[in-house]
PDB file of N, CA and C in Angstrom:
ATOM      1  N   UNK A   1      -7.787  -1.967 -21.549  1.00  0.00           N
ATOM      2  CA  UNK A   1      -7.019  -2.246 -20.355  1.00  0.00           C
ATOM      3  C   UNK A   1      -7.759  -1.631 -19.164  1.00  0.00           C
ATOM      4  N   UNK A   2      -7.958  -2.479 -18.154  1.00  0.00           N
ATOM      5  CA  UNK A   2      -8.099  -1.717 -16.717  1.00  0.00           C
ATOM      6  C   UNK A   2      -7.610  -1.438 -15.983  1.00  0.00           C
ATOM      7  N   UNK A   3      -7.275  -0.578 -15.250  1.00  0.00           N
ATOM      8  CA  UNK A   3      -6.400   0.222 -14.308  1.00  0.00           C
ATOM      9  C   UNK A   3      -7.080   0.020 -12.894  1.00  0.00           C
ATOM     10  N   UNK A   4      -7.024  -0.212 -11.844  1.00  0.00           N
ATOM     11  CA  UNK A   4      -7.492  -0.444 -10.227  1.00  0.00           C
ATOM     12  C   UNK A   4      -6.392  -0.284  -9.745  1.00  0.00           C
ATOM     13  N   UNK A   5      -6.483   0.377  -8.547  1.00  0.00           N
ATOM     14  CA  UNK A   5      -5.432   0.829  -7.469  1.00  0.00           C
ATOM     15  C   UNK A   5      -6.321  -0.311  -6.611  1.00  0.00           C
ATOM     16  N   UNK A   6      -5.370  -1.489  -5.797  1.00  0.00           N
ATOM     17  CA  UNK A   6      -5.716  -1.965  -4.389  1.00  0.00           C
ATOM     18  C   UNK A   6      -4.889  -1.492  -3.056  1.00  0.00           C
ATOM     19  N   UNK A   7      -5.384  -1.221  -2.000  1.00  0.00           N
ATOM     20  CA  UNK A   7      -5.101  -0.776  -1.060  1.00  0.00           C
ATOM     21  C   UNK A   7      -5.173  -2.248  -0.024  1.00  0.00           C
ATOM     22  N   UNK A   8      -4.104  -2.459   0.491  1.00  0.00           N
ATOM     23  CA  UNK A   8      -4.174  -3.579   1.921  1.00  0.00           C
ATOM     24  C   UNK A   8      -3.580  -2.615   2.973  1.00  0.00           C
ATOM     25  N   UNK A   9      -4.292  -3.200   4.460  1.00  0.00           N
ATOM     26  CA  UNK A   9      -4.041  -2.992   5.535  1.00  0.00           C
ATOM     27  C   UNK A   9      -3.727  -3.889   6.553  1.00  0.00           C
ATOM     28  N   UNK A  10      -3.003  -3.880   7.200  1.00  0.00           N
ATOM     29  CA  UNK A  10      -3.326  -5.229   8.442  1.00  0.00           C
ATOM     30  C   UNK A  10      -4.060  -3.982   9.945  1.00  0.00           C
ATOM     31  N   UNK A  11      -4.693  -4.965  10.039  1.00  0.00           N
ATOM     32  CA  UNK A  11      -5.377  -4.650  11.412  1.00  0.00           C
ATOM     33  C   UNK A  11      -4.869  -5.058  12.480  1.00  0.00           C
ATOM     34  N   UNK A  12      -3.836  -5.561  12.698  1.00  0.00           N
ATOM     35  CA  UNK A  12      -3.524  -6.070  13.852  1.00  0.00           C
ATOM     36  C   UNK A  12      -4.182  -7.632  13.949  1.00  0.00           C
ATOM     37  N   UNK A  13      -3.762  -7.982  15.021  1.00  0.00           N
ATOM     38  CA  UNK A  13      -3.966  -8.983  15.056  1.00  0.00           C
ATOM     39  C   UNK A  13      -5.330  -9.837  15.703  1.00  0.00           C
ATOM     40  N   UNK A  14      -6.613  -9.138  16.245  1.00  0.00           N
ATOM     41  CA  UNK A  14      -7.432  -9.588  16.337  1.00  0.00           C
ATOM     42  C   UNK A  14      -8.903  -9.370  15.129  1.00  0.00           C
ATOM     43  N   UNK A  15      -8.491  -8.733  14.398  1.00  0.00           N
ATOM     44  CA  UNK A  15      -9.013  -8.389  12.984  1.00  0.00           C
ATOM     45  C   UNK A  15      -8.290  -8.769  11.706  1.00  0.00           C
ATOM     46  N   UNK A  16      -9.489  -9.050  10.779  1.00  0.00           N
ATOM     47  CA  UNK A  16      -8.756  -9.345   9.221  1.00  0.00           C
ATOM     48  C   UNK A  16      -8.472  -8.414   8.620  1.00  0.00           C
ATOM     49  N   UNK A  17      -6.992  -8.276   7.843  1.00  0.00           N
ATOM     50  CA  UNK A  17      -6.572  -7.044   7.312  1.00  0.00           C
ATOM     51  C   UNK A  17      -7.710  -6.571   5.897  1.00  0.00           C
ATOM     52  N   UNK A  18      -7.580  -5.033   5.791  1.00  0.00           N
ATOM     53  CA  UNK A  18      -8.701  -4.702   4.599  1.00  0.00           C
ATOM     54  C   UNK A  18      -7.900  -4.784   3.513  1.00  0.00           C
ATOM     55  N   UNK A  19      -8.535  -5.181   2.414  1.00  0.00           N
ATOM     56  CA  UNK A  19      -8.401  -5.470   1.122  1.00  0.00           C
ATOM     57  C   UNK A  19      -9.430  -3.996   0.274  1.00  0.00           C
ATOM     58  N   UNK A  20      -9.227  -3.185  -0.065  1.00  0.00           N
ATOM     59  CA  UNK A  20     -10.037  -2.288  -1.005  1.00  0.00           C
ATOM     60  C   UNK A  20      -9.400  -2.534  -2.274  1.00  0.00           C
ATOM     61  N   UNK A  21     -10.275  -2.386  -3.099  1.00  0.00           N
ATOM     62  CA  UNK A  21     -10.187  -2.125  -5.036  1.00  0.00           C
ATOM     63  C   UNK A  21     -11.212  -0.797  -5.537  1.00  0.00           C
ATOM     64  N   UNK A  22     -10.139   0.060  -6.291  1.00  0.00           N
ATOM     65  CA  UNK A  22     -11.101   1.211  -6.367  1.00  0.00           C
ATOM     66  C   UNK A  22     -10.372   1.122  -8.282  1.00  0.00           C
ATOM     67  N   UNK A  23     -11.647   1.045  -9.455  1.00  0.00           N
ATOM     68  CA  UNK A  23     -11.431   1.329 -10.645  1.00  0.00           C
ATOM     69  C   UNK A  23     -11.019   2.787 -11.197  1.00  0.00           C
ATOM     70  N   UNK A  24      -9.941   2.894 -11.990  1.00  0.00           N
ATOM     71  CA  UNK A  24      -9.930   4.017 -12.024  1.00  0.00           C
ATOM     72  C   UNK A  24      -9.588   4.291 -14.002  1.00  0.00           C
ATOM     73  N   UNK A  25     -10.656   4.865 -14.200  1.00  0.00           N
ATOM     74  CA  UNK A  25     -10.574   5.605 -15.943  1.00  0.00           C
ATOM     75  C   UNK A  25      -9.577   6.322 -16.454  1.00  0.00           C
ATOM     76  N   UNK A  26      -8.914   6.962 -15.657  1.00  0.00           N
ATOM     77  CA  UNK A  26      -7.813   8.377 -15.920  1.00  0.00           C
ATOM     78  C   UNK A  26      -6.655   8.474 -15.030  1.00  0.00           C
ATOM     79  N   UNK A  27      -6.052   8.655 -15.541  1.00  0.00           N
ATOM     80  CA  UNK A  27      -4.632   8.959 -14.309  1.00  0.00           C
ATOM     81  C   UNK A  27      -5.262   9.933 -13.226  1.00  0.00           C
ATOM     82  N   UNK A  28      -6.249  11.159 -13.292  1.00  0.00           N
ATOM     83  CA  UNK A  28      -7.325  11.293 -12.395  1.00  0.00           C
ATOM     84  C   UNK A  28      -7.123  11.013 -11.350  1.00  0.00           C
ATOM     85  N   UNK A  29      -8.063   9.642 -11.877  1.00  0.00           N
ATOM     86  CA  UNK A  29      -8.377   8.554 -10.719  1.00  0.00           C
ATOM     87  C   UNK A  29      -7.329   7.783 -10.089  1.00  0.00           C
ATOM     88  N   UNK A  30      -6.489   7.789 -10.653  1.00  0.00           N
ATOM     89  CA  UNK A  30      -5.091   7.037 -10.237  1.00  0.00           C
ATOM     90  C   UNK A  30      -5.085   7.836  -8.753  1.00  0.00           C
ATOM     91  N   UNK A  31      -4.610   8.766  -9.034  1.00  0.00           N
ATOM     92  CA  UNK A  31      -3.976  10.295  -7.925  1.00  0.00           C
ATOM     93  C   UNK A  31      -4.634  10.322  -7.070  1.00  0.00           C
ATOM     94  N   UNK A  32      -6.196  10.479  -7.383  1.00  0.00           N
ATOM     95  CA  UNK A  32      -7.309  10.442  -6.291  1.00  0.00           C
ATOM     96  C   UNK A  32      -7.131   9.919  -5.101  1.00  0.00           C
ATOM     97  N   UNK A  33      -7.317   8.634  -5.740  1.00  0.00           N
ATOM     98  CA  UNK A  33      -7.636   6.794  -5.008  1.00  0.00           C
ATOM     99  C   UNK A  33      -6.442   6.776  -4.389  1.00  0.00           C
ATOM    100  N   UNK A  34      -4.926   7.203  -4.249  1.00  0.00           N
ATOM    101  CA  UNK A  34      -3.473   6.798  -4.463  1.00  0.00           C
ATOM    102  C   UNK A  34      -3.428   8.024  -3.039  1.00  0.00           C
ATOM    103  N   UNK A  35      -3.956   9.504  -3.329  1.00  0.00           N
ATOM    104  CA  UNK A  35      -4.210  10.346  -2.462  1.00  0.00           C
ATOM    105  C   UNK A  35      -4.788  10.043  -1.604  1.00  0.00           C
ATOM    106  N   UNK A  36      -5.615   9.633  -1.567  1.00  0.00           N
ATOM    107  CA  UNK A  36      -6.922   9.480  -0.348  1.00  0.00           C
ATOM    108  C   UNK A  36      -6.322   7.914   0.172  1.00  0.00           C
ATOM    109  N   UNK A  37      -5.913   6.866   0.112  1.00  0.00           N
ATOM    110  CA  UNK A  37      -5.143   5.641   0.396  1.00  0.00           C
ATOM    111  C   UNK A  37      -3.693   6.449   1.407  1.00  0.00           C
ATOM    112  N   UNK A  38      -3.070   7.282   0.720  1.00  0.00           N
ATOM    113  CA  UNK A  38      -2.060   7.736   1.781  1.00  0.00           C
ATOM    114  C   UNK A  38      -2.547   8.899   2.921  1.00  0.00           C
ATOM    115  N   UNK A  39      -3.494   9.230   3.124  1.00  0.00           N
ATOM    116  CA  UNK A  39      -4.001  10.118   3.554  1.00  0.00           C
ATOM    117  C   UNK A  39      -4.849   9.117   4.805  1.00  0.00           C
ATOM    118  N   UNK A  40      -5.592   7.855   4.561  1.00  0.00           N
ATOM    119  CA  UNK A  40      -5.569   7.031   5.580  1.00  0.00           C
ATOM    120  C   UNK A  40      -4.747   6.102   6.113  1.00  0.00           C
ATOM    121  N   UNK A  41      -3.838   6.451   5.411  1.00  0.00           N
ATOM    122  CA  UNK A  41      -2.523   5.218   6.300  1.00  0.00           C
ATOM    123  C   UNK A  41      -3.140   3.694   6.071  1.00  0.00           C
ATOM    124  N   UNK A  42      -2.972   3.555   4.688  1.00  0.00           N
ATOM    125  CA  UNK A  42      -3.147   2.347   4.312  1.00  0.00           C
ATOM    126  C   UNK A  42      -1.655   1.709   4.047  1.00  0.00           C
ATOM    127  N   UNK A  43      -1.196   0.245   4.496  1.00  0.00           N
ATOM    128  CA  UNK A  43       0.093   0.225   4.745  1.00  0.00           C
ATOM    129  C   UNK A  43       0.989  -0.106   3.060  1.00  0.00           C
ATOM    130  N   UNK A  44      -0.213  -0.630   2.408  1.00  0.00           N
ATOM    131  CA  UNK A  44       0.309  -0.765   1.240  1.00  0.00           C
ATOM    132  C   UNK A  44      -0.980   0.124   0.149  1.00  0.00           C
ATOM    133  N   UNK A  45      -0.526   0.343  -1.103  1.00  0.00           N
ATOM    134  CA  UNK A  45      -0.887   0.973  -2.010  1.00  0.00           C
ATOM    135  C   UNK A  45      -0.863   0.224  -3.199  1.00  0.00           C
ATOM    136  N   UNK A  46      -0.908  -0.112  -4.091  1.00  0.00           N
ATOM    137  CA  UNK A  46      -0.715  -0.774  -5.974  1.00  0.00           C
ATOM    138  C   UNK A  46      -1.283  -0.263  -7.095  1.00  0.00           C
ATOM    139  N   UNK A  47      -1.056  -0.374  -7.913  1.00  0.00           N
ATOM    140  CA  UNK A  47      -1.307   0.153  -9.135  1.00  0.00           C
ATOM    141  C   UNK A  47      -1.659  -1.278 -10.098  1.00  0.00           C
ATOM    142  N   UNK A  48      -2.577  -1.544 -10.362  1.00  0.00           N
ATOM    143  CA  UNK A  48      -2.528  -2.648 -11.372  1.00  0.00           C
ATOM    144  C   UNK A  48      -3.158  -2.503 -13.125  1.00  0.00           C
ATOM    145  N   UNK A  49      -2.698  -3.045 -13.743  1.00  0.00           N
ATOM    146  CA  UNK A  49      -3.603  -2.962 -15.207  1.00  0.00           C
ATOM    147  C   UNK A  49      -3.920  -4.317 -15.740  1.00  0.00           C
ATOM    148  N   UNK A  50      -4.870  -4.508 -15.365  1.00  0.00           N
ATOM    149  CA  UNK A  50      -5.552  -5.964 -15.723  1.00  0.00           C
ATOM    150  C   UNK A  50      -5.236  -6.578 -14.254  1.00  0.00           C
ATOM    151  N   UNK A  51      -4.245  -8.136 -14.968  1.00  0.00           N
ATOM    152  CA  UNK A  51      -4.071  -8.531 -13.344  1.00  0.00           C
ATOM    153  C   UNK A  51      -2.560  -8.490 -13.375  1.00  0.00           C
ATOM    154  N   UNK A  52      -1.844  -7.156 -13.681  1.00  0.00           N
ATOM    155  CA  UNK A  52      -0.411  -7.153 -13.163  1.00  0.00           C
ATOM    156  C   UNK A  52      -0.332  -6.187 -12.964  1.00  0.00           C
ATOM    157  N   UNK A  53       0.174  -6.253 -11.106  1.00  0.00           N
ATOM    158  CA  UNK A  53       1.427  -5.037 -10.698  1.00  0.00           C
ATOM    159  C   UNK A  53       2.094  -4.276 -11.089  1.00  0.00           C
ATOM    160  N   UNK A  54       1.816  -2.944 -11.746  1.00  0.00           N
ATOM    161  CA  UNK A  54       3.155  -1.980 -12.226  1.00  0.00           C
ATOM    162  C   UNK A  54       3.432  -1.323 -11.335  1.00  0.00           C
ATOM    163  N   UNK A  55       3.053  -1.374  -9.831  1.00  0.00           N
ATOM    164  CA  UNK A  55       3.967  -0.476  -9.166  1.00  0.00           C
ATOM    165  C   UNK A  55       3.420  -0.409  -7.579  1.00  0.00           C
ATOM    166  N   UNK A  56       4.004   0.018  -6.965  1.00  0.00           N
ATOM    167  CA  UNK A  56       2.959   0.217  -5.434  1.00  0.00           C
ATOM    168  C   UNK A  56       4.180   0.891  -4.581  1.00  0.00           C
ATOM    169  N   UNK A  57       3.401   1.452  -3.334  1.00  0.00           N
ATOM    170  CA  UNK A  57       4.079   2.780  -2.617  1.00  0.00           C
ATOM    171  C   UNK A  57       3.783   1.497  -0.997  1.00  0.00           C
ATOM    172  N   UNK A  58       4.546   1.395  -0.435  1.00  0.00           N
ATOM    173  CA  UNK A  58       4.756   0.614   0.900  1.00  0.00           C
ATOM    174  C   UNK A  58       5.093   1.257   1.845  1.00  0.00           C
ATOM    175  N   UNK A  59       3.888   2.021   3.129  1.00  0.00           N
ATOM    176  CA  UNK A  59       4.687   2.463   4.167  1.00  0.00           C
ATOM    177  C   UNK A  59       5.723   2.071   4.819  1.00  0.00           C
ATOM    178  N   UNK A  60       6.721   3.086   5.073  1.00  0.00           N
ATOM    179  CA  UNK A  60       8.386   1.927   5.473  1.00  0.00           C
ATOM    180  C   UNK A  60       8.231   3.042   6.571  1.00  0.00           C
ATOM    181  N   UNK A  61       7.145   3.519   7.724  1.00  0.00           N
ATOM    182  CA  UNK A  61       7.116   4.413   8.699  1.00  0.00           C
ATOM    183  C   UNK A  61       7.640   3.624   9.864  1.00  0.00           C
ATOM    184  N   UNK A  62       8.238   3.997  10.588  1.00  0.00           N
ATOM    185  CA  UNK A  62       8.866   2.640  11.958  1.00  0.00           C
ATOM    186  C   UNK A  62       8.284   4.098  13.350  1.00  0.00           C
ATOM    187  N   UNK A  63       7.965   3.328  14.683  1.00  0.00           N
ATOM    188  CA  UNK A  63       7.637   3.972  15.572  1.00  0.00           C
ATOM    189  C   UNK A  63       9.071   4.543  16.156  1.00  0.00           C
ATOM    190  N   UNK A  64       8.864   6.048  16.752  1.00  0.00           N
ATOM    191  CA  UNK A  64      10.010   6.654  17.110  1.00  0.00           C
ATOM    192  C   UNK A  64       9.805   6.732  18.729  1.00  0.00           C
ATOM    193  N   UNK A  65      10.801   6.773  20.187  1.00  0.00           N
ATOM    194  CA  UNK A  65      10.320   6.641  21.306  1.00  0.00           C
ATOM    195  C   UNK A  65      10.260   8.491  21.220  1.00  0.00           C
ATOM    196  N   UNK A  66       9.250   7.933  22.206  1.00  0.00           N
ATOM    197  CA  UNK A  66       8.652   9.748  22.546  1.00  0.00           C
ATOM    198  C   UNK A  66       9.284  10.542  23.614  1.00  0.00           C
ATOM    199  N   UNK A  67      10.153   9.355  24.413  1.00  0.00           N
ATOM    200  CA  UNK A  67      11.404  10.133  25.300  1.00  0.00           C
ATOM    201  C   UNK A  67      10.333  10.130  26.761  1.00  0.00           C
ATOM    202  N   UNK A  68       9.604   9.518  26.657  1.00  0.00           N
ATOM    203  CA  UNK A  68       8.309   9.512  28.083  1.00  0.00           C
ATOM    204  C   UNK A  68       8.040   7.659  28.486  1.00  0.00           C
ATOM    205  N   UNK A  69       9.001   6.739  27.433  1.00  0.00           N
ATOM    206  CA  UNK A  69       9.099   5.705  28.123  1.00  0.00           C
ATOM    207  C   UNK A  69       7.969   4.965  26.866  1.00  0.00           C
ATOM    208  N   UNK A  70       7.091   5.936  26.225  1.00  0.00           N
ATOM    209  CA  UNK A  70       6.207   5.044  24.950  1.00  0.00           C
ATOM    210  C   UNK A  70       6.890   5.554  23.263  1.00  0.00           C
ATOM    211  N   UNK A  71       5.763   5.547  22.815  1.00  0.00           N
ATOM    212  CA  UNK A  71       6.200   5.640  21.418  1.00  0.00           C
ATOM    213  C   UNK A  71       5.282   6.117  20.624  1.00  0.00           C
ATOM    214  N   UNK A  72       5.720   6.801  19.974  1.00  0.00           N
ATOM    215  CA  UNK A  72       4.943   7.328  18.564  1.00  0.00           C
ATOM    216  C   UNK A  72       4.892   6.973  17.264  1.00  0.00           C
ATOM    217  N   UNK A  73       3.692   6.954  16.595  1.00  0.00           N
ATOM    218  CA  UNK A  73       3.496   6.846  15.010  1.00  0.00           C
ATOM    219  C   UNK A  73       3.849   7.664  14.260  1.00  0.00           C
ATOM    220  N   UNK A  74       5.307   7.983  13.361  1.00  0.00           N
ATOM    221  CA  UNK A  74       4.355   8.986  12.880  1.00  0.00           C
ATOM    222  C   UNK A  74       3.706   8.717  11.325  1.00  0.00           C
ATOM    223  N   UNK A  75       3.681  10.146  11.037  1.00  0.00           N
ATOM    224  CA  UNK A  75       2.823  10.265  10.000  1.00  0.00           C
ATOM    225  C   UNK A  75       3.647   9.255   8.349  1.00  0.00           C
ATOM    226  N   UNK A  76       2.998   8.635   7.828  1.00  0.00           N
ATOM    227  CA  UNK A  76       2.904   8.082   6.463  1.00  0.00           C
ATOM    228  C   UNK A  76       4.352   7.912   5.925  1.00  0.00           C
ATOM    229  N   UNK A  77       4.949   7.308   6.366  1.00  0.00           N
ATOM    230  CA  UNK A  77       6.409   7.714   4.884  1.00  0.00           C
ATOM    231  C   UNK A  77       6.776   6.500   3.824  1.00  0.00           C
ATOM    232  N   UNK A  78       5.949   6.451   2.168  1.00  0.00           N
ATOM    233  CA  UNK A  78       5.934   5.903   1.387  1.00  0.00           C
ATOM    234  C   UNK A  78       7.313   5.677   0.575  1.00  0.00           C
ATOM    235  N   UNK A  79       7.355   4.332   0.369  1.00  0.00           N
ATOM    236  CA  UNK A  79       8.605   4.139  -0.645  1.00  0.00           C
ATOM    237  C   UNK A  79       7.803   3.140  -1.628  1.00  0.00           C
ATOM    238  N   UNK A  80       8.564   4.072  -3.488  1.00  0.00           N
ATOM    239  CA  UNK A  80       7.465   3.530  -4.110  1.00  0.00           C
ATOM    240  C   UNK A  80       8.269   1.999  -4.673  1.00  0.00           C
ATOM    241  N   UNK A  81       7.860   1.090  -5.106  1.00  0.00           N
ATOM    242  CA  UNK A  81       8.836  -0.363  -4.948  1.00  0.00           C
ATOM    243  C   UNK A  81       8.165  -0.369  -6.528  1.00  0.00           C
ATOM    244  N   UNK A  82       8.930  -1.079  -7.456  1.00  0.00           N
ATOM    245  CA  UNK A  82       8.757  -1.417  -8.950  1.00  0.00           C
ATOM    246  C   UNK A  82       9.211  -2.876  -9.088  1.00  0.00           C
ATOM    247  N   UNK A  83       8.200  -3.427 -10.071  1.00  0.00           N
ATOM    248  CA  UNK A  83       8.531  -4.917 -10.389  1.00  0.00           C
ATOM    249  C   UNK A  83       9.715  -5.138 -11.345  1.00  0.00           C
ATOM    250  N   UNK A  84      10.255  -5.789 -10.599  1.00  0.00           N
ATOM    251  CA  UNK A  84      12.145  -5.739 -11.387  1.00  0.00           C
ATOM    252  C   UNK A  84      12.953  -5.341 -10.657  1.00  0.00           C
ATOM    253  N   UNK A  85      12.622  -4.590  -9.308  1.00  0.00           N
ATOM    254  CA  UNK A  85      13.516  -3.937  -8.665  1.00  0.00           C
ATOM    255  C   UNK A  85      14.603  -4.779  -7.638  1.00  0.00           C
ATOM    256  N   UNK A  86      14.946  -4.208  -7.261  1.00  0.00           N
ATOM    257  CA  UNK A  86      15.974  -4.810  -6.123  1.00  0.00           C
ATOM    258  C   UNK A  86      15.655  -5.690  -5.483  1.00  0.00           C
ATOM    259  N   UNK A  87      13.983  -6.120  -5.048  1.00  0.00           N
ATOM    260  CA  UNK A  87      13.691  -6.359  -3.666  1.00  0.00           C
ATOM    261  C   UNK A  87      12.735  -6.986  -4.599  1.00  0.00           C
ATOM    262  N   UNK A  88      12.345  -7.964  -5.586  1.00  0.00           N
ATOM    263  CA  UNK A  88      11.582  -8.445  -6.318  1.00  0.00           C
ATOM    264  C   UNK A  88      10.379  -9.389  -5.578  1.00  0.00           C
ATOM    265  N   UNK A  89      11.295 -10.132  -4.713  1.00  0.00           N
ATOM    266  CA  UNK A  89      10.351 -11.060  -3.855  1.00  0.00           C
ATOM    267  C   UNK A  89       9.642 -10.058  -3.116  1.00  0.00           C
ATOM    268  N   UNK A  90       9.918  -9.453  -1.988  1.00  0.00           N
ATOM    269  CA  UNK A  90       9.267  -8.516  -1.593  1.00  0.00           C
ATOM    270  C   UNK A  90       8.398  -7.323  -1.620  1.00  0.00           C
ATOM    271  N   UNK A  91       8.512  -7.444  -3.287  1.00  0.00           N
ATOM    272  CA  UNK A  91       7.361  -6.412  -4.361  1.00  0.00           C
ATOM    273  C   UNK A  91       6.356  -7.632  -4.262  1.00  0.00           C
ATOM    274  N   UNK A  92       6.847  -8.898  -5.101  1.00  0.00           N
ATOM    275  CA  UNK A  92       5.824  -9.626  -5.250  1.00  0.00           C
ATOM    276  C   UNK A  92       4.821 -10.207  -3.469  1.00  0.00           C
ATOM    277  N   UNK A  93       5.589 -10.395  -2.813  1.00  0.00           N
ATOM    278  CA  UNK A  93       4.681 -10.547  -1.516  1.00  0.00           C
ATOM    279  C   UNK A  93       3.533  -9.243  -1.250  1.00  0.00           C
ATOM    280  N   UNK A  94       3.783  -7.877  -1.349  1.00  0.00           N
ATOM    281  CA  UNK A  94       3.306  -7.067  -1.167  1.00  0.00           C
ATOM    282  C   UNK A  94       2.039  -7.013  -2.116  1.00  0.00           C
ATOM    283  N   UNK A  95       2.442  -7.560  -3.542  1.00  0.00           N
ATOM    284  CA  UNK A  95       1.593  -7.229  -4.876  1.00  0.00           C
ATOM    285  C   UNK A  95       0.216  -8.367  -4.442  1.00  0.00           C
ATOM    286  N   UNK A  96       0.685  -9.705  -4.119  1.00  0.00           N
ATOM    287  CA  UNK A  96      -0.095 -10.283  -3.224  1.00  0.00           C
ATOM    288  C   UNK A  96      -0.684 -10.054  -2.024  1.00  0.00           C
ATOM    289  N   UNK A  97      -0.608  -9.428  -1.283  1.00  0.00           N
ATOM    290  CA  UNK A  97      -1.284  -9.160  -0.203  1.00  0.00           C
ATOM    291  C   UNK A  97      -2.141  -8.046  -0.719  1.00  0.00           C
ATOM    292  N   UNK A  98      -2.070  -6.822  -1.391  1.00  0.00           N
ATOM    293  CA  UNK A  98      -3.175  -6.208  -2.249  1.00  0.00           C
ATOM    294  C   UNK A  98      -4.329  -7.150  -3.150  1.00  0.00           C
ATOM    295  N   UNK A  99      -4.168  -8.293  -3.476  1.00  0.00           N
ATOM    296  CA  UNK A  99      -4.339  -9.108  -4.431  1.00  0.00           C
ATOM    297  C   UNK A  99      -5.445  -9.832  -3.488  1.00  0.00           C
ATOM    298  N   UNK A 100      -5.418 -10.076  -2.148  1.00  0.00           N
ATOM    299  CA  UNK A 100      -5.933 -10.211  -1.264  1.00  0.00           C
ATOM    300  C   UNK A 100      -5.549 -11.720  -1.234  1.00  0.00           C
ATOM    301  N   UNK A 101      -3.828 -11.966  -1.505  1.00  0.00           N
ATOM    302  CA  UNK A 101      -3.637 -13.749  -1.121  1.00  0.00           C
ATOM    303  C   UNK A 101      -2.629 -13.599  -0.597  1.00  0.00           C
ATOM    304  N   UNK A 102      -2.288 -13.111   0.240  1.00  0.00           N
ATOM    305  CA  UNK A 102      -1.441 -12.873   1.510  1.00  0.00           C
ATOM    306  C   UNK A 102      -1.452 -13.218   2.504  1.00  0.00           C
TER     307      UNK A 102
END
């Protein structure tokens, strides 16, 4: 079995969003790749083994006003989403856009 974490981003809208695939041997590598992905504010995260989705972490961060008339980012806040869950379509859109067919 193979294990790859994909990472998607959107860039906004005058750039194509990034697609990364990083292989990983060991749960290790899981943590690593999974660490360093939330640590750049990648908006989605996945976990795959072969070619199915067991799981992925979806920034659900929303901008807060800064009380000066703009707004702030803040930092990272992951919710982890499971296939079967509540929100099934919306796992699977996400699992696709890692998949890079989004």
């Amino acid at each position: 079995m193979k294990t790859t974490v994909r990472t998607y981003k959107d860039n906004g809208p005058y750039w194509e969003p990034t697609v990364m695939v990083y292989q990983a041997a060991s749960l290790k590598d899981v943590l690593f790749h999974t660490r360093l992905a939330m640590e750049d504010l990648e908006h989605v995260i996945s976990v795959w083994h072969d070619d199915q989705c067991v799981g992925l972490w979806e920034d659900d961060s929303e901008p807060e006003p800064d009380g000066e008339g703009g707004w702030d980012m803040p930092r990272g806040y992951y919710v982890l989403r499971r296939p079967g869950g509540p929100m099934a379509g919306h796992f699977n859109a996400l699992a696709n856009q890692c998949k890079g067919k989004g």
